[in-house]
C-alpha atoms as a PDB file:
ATOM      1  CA  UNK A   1       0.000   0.000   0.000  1.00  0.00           C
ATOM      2  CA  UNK A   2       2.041   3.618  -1.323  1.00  0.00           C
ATOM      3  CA  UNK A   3       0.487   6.216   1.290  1.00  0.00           C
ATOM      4  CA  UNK A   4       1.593   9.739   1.347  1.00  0.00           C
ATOM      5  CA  UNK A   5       3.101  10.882   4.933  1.00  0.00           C
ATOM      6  CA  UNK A   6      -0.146  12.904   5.116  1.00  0.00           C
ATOM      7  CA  UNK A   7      -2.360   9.658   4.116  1.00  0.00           C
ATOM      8  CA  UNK A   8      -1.046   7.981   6.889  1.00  0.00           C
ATOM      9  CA  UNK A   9      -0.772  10.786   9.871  1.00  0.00           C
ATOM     10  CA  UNK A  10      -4.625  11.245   9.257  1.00  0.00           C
ATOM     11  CA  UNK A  11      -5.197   7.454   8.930  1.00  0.00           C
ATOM     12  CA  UNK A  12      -3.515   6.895  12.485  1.00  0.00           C
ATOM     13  CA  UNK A  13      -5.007  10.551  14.158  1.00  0.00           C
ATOM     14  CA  UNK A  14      -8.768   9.377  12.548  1.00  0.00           C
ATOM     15  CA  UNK A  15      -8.124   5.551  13.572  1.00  0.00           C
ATOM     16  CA  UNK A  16      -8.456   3.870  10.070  1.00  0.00           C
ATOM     17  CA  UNK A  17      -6.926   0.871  10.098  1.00  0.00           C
ATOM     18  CA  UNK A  18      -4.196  -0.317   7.151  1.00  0.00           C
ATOM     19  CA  UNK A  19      -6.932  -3.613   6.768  1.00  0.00           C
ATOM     20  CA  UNK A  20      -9.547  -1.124   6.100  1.00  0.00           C
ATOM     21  CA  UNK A  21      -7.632   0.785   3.521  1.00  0.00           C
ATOM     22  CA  UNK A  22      -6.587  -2.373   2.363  1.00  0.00           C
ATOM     23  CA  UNK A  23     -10.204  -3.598   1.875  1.00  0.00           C
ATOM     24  CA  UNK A  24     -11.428  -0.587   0.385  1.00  0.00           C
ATOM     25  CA  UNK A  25      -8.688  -0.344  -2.410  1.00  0.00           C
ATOM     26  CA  UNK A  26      -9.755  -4.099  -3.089  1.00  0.00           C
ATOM     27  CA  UNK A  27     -13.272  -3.898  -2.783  1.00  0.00           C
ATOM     28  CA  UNK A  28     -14.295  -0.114  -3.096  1.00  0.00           C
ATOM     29  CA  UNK A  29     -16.086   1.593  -5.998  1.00  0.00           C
ATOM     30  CA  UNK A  30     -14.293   4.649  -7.501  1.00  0.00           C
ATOM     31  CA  UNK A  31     -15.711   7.757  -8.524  1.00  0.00           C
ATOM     32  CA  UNK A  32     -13.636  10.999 -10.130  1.00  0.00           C
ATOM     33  CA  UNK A  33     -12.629  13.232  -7.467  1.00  0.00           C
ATOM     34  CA  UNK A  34     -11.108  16.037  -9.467  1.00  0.00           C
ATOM     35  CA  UNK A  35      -7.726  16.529 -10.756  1.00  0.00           C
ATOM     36  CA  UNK A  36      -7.194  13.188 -11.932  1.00  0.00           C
ATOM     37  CA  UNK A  37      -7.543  11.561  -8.501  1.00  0.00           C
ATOM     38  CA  UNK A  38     -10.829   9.529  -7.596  1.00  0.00           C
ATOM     39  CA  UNK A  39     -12.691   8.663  -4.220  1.00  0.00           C
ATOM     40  CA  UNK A  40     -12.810   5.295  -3.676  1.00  0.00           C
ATOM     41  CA  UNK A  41     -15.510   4.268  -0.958  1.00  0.00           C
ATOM     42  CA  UNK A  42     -17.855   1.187   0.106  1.00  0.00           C
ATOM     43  CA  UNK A  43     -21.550   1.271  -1.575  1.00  0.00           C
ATOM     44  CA  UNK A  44     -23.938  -1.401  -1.491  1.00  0.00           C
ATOM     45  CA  UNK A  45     -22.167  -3.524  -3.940  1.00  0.00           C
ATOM     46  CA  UNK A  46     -18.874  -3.581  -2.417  1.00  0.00           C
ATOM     47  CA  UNK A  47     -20.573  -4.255   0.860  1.00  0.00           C
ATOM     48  CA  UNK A  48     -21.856  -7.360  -0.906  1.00  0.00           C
ATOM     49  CA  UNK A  49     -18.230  -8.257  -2.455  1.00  0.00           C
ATOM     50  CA  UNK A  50     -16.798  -8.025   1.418  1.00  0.00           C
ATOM     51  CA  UNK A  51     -19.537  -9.789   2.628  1.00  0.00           C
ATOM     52  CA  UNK A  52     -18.564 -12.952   0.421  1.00  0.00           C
ATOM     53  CA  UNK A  53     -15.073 -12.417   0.847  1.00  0.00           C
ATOM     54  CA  UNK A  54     -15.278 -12.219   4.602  1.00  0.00           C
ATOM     55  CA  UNK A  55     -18.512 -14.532   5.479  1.00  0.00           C
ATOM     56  CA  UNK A  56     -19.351 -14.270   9.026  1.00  0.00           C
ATOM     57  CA  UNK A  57     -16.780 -11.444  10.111  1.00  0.00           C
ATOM     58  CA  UNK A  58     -18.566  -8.784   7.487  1.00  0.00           C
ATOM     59  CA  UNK A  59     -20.610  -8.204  10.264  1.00  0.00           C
ATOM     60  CA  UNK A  60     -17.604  -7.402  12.359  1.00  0.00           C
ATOM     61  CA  UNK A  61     -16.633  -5.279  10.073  1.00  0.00           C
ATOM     62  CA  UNK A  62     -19.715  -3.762   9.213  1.00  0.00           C
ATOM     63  CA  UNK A  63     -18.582  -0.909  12.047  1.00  0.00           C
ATOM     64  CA  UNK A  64     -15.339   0.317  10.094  1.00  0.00           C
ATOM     65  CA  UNK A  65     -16.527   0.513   6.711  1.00  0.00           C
ATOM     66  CA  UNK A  66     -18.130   4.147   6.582  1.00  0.00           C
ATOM     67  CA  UNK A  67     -14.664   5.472   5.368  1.00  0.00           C
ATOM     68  CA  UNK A  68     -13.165   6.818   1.792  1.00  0.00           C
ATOM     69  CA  UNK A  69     -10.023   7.318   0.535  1.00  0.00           C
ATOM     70  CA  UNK A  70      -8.707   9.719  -2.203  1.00  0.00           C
ATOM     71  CA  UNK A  71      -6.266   8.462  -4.280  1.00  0.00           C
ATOM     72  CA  UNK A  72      -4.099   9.684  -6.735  1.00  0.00           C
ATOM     73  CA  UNK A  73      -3.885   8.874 -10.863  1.00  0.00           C
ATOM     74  CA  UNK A  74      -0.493   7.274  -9.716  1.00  0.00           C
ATOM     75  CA  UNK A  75      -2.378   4.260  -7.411  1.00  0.00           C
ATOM     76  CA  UNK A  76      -0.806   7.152  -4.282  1.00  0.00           C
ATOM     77  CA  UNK A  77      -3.506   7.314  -1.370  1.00  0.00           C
ATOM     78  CA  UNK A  78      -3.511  11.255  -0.672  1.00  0.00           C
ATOM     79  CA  UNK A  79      -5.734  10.871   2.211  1.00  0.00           C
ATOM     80  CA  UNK A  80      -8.211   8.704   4.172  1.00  0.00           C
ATOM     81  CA  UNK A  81     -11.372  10.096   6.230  1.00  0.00           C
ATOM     82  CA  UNK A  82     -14.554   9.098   7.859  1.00  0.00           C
ATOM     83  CA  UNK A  83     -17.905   9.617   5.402  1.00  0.00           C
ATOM     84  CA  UNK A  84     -20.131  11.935   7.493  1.00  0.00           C
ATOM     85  CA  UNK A  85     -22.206  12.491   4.578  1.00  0.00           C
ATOM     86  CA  UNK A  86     -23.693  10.647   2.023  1.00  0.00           C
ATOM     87  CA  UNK A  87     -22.009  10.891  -1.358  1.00  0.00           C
ATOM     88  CA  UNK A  88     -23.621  11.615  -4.107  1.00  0.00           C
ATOM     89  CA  UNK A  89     -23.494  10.256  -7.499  1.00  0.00           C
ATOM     90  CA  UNK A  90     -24.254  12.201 -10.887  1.00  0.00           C
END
């Protein structure tokens, strides 16, 4: 996983966990975020995916997978936060 020094100060100050980053940039859907970069976050379907992958400990880890990362058009994760709003596809 290639984090950026800032990727990884806010993913230990907002308690994301490398195995959740690691899930999400296996599992996560991917949506342009502007500049080339994209937002990749868990929707319905990649809920689904994790819950096959995972079987009965998706429901552990049900708790830790309202996050998103932004990553860069060089596979760099910029950053990592908590969702606190619903994103919104057009």
């Amino acid at each position: 996983m290639n984090m950026t020094n800032h990727a990884s100060i806010r993913s230990q100050q907002r308690a994301i966990s490398p195995m959740v980053v690691d899930l999400l940039l296996q599992f996560g859907t991917s949506e342009p975020a502007g500049d080339g970069a994209s937002k990749v976050f868990f929707d319905k379907a990649a809920r689904r995916r994790i819950q096959k992958y995972a079987g009965p400990l998706a429901s552990i880890l049900n708790e830790f997978l309202d996050v998103y990362a932004v990553v860069a058009s060089d596979s760099r994760i910029i950053t990592t936060a908590h969702l606190t709003q619903r994103i919104r596809r057009h």
